[in-house]
N, C-alpha and C. Protein backbone atom coordinates (compact mmCIF):
# COMPACT_ATOMS: atom_id res chain seq x y z
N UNK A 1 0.84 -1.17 0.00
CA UNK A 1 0.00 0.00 0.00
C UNK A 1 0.89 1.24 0.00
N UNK A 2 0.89 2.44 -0.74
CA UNK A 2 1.26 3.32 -1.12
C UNK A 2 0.99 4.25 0.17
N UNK A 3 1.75 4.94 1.11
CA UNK A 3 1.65 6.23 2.10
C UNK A 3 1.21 7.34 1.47
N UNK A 4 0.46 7.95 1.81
CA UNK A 4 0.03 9.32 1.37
C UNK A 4 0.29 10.32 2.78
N UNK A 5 0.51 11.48 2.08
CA UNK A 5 0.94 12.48 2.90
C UNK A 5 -0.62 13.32 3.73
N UNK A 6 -0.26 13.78 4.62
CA UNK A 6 -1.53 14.12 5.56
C UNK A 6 -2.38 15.27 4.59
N UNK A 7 -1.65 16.58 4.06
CA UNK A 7 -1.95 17.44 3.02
C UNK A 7 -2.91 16.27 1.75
N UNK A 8 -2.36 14.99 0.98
CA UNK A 8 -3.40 14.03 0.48
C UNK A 8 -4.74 13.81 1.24
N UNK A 9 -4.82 13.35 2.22
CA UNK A 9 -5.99 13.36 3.14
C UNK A 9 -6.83 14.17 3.61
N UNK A 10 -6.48 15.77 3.73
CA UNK A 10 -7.03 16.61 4.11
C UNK A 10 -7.81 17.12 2.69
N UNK A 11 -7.59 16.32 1.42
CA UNK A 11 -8.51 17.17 0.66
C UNK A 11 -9.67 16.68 0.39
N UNK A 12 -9.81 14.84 1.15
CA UNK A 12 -11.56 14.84 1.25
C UNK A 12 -12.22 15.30 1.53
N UNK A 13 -13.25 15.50 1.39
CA UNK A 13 -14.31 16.16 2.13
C UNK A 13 -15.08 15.07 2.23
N UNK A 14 -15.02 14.59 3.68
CA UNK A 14 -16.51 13.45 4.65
C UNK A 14 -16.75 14.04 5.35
N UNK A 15 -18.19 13.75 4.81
CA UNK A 15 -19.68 14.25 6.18
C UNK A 15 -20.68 13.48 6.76
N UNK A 16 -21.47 13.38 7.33
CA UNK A 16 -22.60 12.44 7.66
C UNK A 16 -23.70 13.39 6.90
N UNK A 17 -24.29 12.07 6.31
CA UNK A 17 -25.24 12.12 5.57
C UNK A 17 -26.73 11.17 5.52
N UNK A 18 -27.81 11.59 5.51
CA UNK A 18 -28.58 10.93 5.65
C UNK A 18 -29.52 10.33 4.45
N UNK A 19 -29.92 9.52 4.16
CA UNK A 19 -30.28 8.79 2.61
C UNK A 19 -31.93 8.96 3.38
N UNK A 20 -32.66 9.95 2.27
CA UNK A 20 -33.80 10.15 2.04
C UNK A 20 -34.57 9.18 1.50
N UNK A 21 -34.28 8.65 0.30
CA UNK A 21 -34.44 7.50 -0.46
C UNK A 21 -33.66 6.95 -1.09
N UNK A 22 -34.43 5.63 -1.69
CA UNK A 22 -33.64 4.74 -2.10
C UNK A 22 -34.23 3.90 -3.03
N UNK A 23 -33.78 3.45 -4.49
CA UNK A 23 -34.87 2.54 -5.12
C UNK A 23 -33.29 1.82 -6.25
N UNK A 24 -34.06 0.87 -6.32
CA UNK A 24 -32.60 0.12 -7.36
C UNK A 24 -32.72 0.59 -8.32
N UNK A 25 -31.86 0.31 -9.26
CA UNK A 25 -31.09 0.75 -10.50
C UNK A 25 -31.42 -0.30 -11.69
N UNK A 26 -32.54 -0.05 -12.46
CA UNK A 26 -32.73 -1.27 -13.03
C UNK A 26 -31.76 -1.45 -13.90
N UNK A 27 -31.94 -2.87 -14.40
CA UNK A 27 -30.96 -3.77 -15.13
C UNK A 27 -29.47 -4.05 -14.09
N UNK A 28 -29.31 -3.87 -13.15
CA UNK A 28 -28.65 -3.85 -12.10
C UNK A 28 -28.82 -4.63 -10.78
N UNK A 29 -28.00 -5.55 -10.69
CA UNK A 29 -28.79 -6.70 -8.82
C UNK A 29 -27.84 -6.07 -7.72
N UNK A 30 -27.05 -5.10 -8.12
CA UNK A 30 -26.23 -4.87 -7.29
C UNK A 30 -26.65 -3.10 -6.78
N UNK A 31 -26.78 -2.30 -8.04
CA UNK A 31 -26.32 -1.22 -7.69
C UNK A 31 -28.07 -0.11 -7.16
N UNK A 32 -27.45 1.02 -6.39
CA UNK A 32 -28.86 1.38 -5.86
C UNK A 32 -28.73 3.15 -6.08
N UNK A 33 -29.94 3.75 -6.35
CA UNK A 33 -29.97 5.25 -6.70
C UNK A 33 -30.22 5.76 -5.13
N UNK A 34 -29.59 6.71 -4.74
CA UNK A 34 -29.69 7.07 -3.37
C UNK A 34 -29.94 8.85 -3.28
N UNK A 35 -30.70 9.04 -2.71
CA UNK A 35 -31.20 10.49 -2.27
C UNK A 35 -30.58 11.01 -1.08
N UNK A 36 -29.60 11.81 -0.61
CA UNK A 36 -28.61 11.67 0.45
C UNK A 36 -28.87 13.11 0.82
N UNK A 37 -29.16 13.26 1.94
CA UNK A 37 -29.22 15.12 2.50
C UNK A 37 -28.03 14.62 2.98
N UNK A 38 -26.66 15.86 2.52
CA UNK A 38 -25.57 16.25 3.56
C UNK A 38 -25.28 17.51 3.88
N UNK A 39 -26.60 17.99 4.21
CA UNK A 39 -26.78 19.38 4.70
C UNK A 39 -26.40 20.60 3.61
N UNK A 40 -26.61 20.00 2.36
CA UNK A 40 -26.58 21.32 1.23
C UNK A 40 -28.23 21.63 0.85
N UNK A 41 -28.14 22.90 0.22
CA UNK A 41 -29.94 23.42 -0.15
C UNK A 41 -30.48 21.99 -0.75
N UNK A 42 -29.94 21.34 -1.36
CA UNK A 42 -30.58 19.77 -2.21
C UNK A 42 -29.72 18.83 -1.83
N UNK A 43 -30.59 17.90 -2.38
CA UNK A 43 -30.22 16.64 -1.76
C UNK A 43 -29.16 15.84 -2.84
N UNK A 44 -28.65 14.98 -2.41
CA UNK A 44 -27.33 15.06 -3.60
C UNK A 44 -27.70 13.56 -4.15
N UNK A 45 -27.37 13.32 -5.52
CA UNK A 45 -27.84 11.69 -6.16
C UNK A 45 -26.37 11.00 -5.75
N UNK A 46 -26.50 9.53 -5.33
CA UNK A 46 -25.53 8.50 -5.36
C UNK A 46 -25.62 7.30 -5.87
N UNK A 47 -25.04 6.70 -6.20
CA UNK A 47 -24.98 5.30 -7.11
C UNK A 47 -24.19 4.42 -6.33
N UNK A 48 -24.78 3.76 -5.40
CA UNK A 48 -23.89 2.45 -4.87
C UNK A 48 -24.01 1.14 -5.07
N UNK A 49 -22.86 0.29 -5.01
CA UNK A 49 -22.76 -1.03 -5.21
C UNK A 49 -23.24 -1.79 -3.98
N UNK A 50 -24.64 -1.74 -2.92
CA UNK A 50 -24.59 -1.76 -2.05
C UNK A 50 -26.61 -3.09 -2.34
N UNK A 51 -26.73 -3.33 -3.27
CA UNK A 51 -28.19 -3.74 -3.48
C UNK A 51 -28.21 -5.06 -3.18
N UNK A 52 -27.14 -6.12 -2.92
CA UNK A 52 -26.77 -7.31 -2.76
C UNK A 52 -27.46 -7.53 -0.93
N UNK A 53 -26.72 -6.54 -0.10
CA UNK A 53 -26.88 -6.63 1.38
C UNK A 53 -27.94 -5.85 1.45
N UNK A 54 -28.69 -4.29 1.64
CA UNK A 54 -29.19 -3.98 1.83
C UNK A 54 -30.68 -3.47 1.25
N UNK A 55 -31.54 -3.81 1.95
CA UNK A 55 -32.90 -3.54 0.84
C UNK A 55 -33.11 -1.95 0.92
N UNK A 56 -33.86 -1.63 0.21
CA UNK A 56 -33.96 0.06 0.43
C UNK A 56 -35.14 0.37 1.90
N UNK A 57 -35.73 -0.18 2.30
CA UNK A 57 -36.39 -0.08 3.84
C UNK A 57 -35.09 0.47 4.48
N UNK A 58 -34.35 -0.71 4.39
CA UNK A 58 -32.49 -0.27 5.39
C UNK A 58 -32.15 0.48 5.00
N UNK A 59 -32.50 1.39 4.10
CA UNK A 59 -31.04 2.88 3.53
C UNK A 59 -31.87 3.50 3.99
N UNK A 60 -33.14 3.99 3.73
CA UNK A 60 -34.03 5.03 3.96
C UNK A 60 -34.05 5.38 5.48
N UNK A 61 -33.63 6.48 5.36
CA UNK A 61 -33.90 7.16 7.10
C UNK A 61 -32.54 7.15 7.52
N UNK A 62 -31.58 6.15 6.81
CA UNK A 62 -30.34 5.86 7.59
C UNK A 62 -29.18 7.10 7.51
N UNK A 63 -28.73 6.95 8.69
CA UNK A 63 -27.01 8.16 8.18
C UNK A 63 -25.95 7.27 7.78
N UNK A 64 -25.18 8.01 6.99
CA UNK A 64 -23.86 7.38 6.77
C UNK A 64 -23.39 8.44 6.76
N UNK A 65 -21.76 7.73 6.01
CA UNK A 65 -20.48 8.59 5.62
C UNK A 65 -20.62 9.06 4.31
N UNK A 66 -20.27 10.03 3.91
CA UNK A 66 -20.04 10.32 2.21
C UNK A 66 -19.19 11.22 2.22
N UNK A 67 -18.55 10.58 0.62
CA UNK A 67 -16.98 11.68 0.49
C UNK A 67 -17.71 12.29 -0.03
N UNK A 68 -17.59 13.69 -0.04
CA UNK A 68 -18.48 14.74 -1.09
C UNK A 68 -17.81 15.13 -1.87
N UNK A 69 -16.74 15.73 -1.89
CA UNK A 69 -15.71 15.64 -3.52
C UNK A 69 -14.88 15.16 -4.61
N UNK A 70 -15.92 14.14 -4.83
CA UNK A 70 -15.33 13.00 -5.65
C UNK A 70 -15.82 13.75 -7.06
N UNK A 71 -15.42 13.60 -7.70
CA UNK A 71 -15.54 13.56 -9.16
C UNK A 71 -17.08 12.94 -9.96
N UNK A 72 -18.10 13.86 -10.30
CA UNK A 72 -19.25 12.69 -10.71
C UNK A 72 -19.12 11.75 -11.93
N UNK A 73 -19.45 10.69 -11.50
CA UNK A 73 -19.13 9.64 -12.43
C UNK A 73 -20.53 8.89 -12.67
N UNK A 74 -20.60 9.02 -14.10
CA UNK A 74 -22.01 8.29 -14.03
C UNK A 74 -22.21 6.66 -14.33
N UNK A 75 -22.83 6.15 -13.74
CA UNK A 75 -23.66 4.59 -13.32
C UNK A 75 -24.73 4.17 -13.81
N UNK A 76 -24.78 3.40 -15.14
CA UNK A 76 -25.89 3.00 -15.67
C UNK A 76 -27.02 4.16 -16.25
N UNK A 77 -26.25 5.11 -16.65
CA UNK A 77 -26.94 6.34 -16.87
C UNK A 77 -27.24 7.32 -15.72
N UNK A 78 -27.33 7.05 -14.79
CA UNK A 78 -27.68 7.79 -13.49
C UNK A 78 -25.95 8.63 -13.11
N UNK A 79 -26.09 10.04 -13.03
CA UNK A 79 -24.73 11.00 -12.30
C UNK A 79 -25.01 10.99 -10.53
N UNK A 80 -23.48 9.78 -10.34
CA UNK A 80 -23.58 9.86 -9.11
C UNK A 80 -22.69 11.13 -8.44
N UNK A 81 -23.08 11.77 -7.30
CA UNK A 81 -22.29 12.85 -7.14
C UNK A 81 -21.39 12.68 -5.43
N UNK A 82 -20.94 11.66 -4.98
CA UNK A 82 -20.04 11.74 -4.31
C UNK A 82 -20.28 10.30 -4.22
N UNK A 83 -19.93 9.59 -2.73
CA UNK A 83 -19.62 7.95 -2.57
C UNK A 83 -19.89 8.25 -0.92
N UNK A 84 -20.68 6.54 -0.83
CA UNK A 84 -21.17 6.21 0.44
C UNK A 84 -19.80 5.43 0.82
N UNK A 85 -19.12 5.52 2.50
CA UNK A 85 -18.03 4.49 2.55
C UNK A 85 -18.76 3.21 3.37
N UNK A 86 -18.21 2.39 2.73
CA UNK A 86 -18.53 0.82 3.27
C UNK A 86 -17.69 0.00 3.33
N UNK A 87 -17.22 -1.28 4.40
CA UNK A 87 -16.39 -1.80 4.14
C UNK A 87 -16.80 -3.10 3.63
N UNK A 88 -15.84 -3.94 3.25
CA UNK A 88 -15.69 -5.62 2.73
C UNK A 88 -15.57 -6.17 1.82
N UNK A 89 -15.26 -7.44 1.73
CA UNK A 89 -14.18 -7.82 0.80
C UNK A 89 -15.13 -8.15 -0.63
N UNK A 90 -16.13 -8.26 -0.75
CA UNK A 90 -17.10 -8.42 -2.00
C UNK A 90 -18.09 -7.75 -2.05
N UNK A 91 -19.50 -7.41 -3.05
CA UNK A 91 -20.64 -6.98 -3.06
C UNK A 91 -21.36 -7.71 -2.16
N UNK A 92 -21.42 -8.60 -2.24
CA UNK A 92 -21.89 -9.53 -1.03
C UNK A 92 -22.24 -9.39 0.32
N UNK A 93 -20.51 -8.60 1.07
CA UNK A 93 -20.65 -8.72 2.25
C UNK A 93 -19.68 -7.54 2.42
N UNK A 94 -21.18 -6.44 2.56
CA UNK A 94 -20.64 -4.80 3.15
C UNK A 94 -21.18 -4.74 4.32
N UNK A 95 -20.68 -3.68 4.71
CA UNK A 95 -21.22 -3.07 6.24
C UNK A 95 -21.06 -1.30 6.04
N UNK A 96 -22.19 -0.45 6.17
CA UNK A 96 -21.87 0.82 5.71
C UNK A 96 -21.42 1.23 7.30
N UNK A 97 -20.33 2.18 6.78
CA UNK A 97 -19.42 2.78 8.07
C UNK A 97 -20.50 3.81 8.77
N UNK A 98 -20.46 4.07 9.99
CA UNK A 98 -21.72 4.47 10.69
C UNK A 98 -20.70 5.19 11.88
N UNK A 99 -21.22 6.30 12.56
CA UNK A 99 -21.05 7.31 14.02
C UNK A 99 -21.03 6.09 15.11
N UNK A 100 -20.24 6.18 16.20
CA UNK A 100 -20.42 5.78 17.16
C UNK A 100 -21.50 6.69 18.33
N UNK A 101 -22.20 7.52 18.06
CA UNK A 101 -23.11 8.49 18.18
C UNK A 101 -24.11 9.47 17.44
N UNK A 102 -24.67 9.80 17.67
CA UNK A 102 -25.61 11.12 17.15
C UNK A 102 -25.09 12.26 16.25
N UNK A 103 -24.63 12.67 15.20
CA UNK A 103 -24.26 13.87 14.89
C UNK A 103 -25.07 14.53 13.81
N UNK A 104 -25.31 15.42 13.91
CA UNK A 104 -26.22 16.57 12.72
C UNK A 104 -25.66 16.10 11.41
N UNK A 105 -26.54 16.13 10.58
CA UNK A 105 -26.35 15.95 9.10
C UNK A 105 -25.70 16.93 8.40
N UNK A 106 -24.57 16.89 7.64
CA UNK A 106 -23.59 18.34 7.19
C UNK A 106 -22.14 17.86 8.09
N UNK A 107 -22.17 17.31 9.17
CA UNK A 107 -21.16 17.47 10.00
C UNK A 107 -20.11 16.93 9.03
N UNK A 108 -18.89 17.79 9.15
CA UNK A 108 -17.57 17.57 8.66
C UNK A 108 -16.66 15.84 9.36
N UNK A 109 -16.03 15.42 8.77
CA UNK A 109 -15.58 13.85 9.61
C UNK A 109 -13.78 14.50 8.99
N UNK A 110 -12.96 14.57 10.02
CA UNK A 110 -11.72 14.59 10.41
C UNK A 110 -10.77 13.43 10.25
């Protein structure tokens, strides 16, 4: 694994974010369209590889992590505009990274 310098790291931008909705991505068993408030005037679109483990009942309402300055890259036609973090070793078997507490939606992650 390649070291990156702390100045590399400091130019993510992660926040907690909360997924409004959620509906799959047709022609797709894996991937899911996500409605994410991270405390901007609108709500931001995401495209995750996440449809294997979680049904959309489980995203909806939920907080996560999201990098917000990623590059949009579009997914089956859909422009995703940042990335949910999750860990594990296949589509199969994720776990979305989650607060060990309560924090406001927008909050900056260090």
């Amino acid at each position: 694994m390649d070291l990156i310098r702390y100045d590399d790291f400091s130019k993510l931008e992660l926040r907690v974010g909360q997924i409004i909705s959620s509906a799959r991505v047709e022609g797709s068993d894996k991937l899911v369209k996500l409605s994410v408030d991270i405390g901007e005037e609108a709500p931001r679109t995401l495209v995750a590889g996440i449809g294997k483990v979680y049904t959309d009942d489980q995203l909806t309402g939920r907080k996560i992590i999201v990098l917000c300055n990623l590059a949009p890259k579009k997914l089956k036609g859909i422009e995703s505009n940042g990335m949910l973090l999750a860990a594990g070793e296949s589509a199969d078997d994720l776990a979305l990274l989650s607060l060990s507490h309560e924090m406001p939606v927008g909050t900056r992650i260090y």
